[in-house]
N, C-alpha and C. Protein backbone atom coordinates (compact mmCIF):
# COMPACT_ATOMS: atom_id res chain seq x y z
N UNK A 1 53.64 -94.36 10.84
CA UNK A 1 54.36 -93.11 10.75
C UNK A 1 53.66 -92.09 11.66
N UNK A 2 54.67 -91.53 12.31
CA UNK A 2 54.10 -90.83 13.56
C UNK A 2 53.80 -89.39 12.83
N UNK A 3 52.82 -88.66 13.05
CA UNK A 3 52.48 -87.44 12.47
C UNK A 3 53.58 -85.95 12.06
N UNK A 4 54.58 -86.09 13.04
CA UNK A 4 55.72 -85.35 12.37
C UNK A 4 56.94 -85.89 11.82
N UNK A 5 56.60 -86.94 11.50
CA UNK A 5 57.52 -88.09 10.66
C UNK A 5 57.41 -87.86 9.08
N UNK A 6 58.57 -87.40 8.29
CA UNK A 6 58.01 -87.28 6.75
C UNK A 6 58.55 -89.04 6.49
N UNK A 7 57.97 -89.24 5.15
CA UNK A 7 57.93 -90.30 4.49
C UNK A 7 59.80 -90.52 4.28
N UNK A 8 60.25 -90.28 4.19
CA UNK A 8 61.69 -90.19 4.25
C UNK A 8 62.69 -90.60 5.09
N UNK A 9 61.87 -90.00 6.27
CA UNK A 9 62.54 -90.56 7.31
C UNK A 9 62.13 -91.42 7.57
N UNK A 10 60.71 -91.61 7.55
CA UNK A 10 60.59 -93.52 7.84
C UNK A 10 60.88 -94.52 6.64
N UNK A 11 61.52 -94.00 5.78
CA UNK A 11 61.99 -95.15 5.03
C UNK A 11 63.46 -95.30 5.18
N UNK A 12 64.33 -94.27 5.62
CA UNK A 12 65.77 -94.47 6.38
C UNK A 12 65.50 -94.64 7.33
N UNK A 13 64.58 -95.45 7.96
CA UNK A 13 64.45 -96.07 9.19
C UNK A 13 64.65 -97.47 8.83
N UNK A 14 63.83 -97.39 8.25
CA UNK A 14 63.51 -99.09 7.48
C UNK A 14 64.81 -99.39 6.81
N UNK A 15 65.46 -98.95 6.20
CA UNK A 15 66.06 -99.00 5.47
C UNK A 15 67.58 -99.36 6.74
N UNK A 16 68.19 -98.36 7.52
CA UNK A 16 68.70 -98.70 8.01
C UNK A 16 68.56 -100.52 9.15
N UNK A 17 67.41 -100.32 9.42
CA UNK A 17 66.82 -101.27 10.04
C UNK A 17 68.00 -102.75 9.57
N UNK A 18 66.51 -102.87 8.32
CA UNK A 18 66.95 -103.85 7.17
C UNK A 18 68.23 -104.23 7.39
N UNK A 19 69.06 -103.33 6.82
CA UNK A 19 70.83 -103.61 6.80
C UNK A 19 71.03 -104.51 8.17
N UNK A 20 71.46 -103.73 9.40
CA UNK A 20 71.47 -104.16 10.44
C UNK A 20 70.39 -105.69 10.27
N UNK A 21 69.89 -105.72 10.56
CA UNK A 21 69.08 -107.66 10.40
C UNK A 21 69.84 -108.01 9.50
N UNK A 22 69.92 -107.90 8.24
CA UNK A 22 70.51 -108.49 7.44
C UNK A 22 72.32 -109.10 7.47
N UNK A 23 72.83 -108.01 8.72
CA UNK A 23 74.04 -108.71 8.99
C UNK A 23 74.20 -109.05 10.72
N UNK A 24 72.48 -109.39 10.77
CA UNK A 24 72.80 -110.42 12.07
C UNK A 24 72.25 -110.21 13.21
N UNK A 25 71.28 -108.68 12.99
CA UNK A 25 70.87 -107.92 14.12
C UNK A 25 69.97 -109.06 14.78
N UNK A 26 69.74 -108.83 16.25
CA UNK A 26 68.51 -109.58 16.63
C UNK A 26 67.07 -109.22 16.20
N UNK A 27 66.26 -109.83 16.18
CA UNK A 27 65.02 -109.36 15.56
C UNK A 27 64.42 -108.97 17.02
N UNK A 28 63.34 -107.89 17.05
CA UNK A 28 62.74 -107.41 18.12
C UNK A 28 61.53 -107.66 18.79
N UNK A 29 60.90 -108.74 17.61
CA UNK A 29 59.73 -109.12 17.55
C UNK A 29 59.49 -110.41 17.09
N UNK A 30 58.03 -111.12 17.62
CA UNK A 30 58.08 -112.04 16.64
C UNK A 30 57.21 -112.10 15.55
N UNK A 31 57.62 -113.03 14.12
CA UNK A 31 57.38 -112.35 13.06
C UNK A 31 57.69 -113.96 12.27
N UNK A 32 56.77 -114.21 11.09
CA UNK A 32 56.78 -115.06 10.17
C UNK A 32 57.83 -114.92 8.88
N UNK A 33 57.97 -113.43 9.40
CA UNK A 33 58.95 -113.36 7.94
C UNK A 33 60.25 -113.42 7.63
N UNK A 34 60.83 -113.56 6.74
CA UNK A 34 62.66 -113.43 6.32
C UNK A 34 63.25 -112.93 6.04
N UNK A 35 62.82 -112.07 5.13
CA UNK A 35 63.43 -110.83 4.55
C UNK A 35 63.55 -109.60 5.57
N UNK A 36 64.75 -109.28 5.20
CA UNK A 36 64.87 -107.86 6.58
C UNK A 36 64.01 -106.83 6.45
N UNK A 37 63.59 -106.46 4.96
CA UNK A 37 62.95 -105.53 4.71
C UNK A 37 61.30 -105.26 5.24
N UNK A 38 60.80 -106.76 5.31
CA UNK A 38 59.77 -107.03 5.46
C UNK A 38 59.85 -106.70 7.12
N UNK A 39 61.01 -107.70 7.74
CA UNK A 39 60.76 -107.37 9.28
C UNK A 39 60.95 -106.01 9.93
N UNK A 40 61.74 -105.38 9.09
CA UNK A 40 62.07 -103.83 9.63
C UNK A 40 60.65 -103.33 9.57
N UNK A 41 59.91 -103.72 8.51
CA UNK A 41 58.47 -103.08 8.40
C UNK A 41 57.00 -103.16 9.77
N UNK A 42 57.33 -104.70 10.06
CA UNK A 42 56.96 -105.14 11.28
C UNK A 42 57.32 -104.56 12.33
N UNK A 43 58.72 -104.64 12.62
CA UNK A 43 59.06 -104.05 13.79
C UNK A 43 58.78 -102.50 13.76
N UNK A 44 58.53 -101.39 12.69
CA UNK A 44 58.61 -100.29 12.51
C UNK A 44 56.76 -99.70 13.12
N UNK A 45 56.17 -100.66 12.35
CA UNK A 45 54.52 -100.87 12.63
C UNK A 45 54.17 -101.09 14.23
N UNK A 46 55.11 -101.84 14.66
CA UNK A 46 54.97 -102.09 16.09
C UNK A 46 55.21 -101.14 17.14
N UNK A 47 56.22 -100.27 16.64
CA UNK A 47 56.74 -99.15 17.40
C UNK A 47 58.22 -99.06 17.99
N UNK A 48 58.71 -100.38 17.62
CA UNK A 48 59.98 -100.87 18.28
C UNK A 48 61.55 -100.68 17.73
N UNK A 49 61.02 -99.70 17.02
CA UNK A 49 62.55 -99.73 16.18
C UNK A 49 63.38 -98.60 17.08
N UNK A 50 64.30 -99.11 17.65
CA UNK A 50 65.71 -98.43 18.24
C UNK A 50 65.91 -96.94 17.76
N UNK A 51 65.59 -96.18 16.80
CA UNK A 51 65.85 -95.13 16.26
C UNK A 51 65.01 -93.77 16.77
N UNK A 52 65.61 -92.50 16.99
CA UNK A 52 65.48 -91.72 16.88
C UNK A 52 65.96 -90.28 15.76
N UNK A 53 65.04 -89.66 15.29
CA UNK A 53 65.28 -88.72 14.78
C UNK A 53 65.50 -87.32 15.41
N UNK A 54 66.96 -86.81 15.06
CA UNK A 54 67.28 -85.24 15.27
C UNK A 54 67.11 -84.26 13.89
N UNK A 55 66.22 -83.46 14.31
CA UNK A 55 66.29 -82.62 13.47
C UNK A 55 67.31 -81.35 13.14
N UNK A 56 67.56 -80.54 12.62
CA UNK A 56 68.89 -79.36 12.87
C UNK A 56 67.95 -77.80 12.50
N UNK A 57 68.56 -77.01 12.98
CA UNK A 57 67.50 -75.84 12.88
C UNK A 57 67.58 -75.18 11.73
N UNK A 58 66.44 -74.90 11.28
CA UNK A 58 66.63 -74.73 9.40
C UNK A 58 66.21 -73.01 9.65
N UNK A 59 67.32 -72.66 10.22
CA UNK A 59 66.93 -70.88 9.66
C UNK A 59 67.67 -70.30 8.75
């Protein structure tokens, strides 16, 4: 988790991740594991996950 990353958003990272693998995505990495959840975690640790966050201006 990158330092202006709240815990939240990296778990709707993962989370979206997951889904996507789970209906077929390619995996980005290589990895021992099966579960999407697990690999979203891998690939998330690695740095490789497709996602960006926008923030909106909170005044």
């Amino acid at each position: 988790m990158n330092a202006q990353e709240s815990r939240y958003e990296k778990a709707r990272k993962l989370g979206a991740r997951a889904l996507q693998l789970a209906h077929g995505a390619p995996v980005l990495i290589e990895t021992e594991h099966t579960q999407p959840i697990l690999i979203a975690a891998e690939e998330y640790d690695a740095g490789v996950l497709p996602f960006t966050v926008k923030r909106g201006d909170h005044k």
